[in-house]
N, C-alpha and C. Protein backbone atom coordinates (compact mmCIF):
# COMPACT_ATOMS: atom_id res chain seq x y z
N UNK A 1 -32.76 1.27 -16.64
CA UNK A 1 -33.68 2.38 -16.87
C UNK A 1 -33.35 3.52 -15.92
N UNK A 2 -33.63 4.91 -16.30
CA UNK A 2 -33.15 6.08 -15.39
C UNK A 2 -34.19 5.95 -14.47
N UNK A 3 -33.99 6.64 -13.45
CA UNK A 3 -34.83 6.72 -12.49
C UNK A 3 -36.29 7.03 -12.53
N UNK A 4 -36.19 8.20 -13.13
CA UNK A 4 -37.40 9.14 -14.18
C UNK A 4 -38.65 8.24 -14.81
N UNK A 5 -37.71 7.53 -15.71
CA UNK A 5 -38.11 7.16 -16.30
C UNK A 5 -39.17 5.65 -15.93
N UNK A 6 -38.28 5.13 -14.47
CA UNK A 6 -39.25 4.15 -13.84
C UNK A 6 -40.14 4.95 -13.41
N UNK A 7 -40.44 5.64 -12.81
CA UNK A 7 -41.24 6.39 -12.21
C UNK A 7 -42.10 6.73 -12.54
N UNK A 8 -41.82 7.22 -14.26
CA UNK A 8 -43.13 7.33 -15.05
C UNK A 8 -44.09 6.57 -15.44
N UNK A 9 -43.41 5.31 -15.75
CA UNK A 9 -43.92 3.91 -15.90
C UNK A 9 -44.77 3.24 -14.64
N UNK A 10 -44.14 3.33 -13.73
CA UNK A 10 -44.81 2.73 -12.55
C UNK A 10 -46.15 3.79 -12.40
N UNK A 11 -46.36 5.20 -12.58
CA UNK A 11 -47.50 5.99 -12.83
C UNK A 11 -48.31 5.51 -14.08
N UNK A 12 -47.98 4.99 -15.25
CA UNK A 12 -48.69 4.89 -16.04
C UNK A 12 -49.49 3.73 -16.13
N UNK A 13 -48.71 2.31 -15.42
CA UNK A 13 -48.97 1.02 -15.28
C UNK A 13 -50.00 1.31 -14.21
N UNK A 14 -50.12 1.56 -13.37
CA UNK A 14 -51.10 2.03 -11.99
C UNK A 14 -52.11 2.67 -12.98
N UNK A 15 -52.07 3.95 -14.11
CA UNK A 15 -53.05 4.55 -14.35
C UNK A 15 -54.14 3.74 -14.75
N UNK A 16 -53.39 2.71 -15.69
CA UNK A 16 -54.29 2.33 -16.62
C UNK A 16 -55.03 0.92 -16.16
N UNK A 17 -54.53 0.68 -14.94
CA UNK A 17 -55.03 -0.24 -14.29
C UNK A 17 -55.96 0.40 -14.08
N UNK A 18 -55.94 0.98 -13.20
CA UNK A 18 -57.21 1.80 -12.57
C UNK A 18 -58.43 2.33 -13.41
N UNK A 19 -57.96 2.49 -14.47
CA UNK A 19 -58.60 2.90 -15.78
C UNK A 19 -59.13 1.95 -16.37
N UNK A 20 -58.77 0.68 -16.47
CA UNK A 20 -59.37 -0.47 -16.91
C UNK A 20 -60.09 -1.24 -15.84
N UNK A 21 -60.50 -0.75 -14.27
CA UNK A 21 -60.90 -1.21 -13.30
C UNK A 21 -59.99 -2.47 -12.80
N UNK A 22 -58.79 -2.71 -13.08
CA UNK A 22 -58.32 -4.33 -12.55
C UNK A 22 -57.59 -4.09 -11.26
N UNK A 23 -57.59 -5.41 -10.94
CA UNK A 23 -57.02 -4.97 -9.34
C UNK A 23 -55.65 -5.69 -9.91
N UNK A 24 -54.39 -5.47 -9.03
CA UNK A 24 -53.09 -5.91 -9.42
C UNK A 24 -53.50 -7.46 -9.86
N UNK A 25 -54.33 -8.46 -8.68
CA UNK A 25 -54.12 -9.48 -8.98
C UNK A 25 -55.11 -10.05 -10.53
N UNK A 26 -55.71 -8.92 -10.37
CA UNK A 26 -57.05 -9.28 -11.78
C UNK A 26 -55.77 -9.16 -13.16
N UNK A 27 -54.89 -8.10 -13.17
CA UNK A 27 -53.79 -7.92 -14.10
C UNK A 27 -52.92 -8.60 -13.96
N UNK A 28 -52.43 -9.49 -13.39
CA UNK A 28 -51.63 -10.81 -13.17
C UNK A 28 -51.64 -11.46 -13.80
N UNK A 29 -53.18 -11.86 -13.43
CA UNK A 29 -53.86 -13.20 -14.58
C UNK A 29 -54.04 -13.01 -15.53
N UNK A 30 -54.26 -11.47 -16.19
CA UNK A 30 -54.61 -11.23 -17.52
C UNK A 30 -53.71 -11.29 -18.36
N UNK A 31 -52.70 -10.52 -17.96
CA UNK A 31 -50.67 -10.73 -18.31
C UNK A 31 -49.66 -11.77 -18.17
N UNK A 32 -50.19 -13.01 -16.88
CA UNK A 32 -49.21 -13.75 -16.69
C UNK A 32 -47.98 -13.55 -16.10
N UNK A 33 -48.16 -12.03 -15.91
CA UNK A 33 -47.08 -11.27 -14.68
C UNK A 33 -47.73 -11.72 -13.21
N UNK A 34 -45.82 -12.13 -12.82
CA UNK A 34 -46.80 -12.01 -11.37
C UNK A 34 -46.80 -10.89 -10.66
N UNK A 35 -48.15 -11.33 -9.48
CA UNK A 35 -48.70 -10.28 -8.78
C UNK A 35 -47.57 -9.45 -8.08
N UNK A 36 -46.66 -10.26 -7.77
CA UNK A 36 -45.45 -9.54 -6.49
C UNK A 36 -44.65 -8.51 -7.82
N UNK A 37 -44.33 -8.85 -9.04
CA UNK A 37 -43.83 -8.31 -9.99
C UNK A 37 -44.54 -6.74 -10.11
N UNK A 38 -45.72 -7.18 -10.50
CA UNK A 38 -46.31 -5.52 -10.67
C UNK A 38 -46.50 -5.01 -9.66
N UNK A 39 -47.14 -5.55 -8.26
CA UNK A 39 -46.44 -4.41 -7.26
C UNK A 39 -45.32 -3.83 -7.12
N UNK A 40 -44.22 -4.58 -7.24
CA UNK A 40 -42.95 -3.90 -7.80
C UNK A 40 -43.12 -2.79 -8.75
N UNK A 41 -43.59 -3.19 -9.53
CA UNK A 41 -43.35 -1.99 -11.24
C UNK A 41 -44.34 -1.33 -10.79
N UNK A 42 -45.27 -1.01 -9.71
CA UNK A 42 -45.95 -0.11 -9.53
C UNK A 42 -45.50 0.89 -8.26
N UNK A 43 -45.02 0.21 -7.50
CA UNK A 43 -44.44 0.61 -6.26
C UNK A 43 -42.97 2.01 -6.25
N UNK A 44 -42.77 2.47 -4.96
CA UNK A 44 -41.74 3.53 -5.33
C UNK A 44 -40.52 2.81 -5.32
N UNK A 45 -40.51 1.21 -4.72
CA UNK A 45 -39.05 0.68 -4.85
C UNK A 45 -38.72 0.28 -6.17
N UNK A 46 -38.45 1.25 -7.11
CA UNK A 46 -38.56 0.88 -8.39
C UNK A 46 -37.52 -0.60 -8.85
N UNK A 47 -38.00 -1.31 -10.16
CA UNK A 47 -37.34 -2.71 -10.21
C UNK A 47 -37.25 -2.42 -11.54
N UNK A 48 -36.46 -3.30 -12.18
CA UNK A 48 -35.81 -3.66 -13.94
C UNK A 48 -37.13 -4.56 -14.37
N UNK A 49 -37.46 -3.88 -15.29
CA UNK A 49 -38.62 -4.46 -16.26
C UNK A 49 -38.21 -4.93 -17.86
N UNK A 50 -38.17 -6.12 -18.22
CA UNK A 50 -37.99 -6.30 -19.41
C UNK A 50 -38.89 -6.05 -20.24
N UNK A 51 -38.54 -6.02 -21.55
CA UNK A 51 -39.39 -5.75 -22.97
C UNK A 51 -40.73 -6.92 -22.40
N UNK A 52 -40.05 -7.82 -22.99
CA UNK A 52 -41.54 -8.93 -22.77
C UNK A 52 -42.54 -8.50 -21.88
N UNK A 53 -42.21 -8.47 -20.45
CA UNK A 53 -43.37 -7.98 -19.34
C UNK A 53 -43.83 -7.38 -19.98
N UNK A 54 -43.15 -5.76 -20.60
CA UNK A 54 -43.81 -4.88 -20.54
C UNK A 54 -44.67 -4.84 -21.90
N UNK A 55 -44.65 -5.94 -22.97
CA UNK A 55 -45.46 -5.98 -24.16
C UNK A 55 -46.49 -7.15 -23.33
N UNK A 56 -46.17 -7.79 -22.42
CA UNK A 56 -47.98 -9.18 -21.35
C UNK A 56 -48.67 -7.83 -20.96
N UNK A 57 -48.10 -6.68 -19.90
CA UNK A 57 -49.04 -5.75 -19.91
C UNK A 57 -49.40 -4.75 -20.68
N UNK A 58 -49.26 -4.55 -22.01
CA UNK A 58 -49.88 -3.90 -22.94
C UNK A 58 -51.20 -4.55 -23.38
N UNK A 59 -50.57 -6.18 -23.74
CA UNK A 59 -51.34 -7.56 -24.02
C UNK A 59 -52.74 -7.30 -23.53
N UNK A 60 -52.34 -6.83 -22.20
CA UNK A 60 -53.57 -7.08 -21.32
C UNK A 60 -54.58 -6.25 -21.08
N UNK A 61 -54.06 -4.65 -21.39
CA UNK A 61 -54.34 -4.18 -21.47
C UNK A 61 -55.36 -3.51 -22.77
N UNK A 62 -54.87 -4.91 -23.46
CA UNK A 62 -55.32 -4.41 -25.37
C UNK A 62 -54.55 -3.10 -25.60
N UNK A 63 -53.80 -3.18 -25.89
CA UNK A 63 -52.93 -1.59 -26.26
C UNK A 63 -51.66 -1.91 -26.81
N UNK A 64 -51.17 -1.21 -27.92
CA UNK A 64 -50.16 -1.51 -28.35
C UNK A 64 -48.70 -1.34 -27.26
N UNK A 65 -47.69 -1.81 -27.76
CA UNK A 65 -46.71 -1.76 -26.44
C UNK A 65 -46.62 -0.59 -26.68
N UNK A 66 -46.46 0.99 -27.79
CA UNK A 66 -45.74 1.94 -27.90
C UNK A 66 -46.94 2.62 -27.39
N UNK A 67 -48.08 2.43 -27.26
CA UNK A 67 -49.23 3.01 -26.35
C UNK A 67 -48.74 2.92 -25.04
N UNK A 68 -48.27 1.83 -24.67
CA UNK A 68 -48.46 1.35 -22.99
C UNK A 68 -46.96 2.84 -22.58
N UNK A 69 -46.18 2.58 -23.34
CA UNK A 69 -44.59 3.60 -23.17
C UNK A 69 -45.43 5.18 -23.95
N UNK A 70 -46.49 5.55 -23.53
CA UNK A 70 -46.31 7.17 -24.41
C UNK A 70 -46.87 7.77 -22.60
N UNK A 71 -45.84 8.12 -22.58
CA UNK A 71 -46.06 8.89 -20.78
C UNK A 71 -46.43 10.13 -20.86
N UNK A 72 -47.51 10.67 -21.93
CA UNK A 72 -48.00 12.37 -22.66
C UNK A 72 -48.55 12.72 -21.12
């Protein structure tokens, strides 16, 4: 993934946390991601996120995966 483009993601994954009130570890359990994972994908040391993760936190979010990727 470009740089950018983590970056945006790691902003949007944080937003909607926050937006859905969960704390990283409350979205863990909801996704089955682990906790050290999404601090990663949230964090500035950006990390490689696969498809799957990123359709557990849509999952979890109730949101389609092409919802969870629209960085408007």
């Amino acid at each position: 993934m470009e740089i950018e483009l983590r970056k945006k993601l790691a902003v949007r994954i944080r937003k909607l946390r926050e937006k859905y009130k969960y704390t990283q570890w409350e979205l863990s359990d909801l996704s089955g991601v682990d906790y050290k994972h999404i601090q990663l994908l949230e964090g500035k040391k950006h990390c490689d996120v696969k498809l799957g993760t990123l359709a557990k936190l849509a999952k979890a979010f109730k949101i389609n995966l092409s919802k969870l990727l629209d960085f408007k």
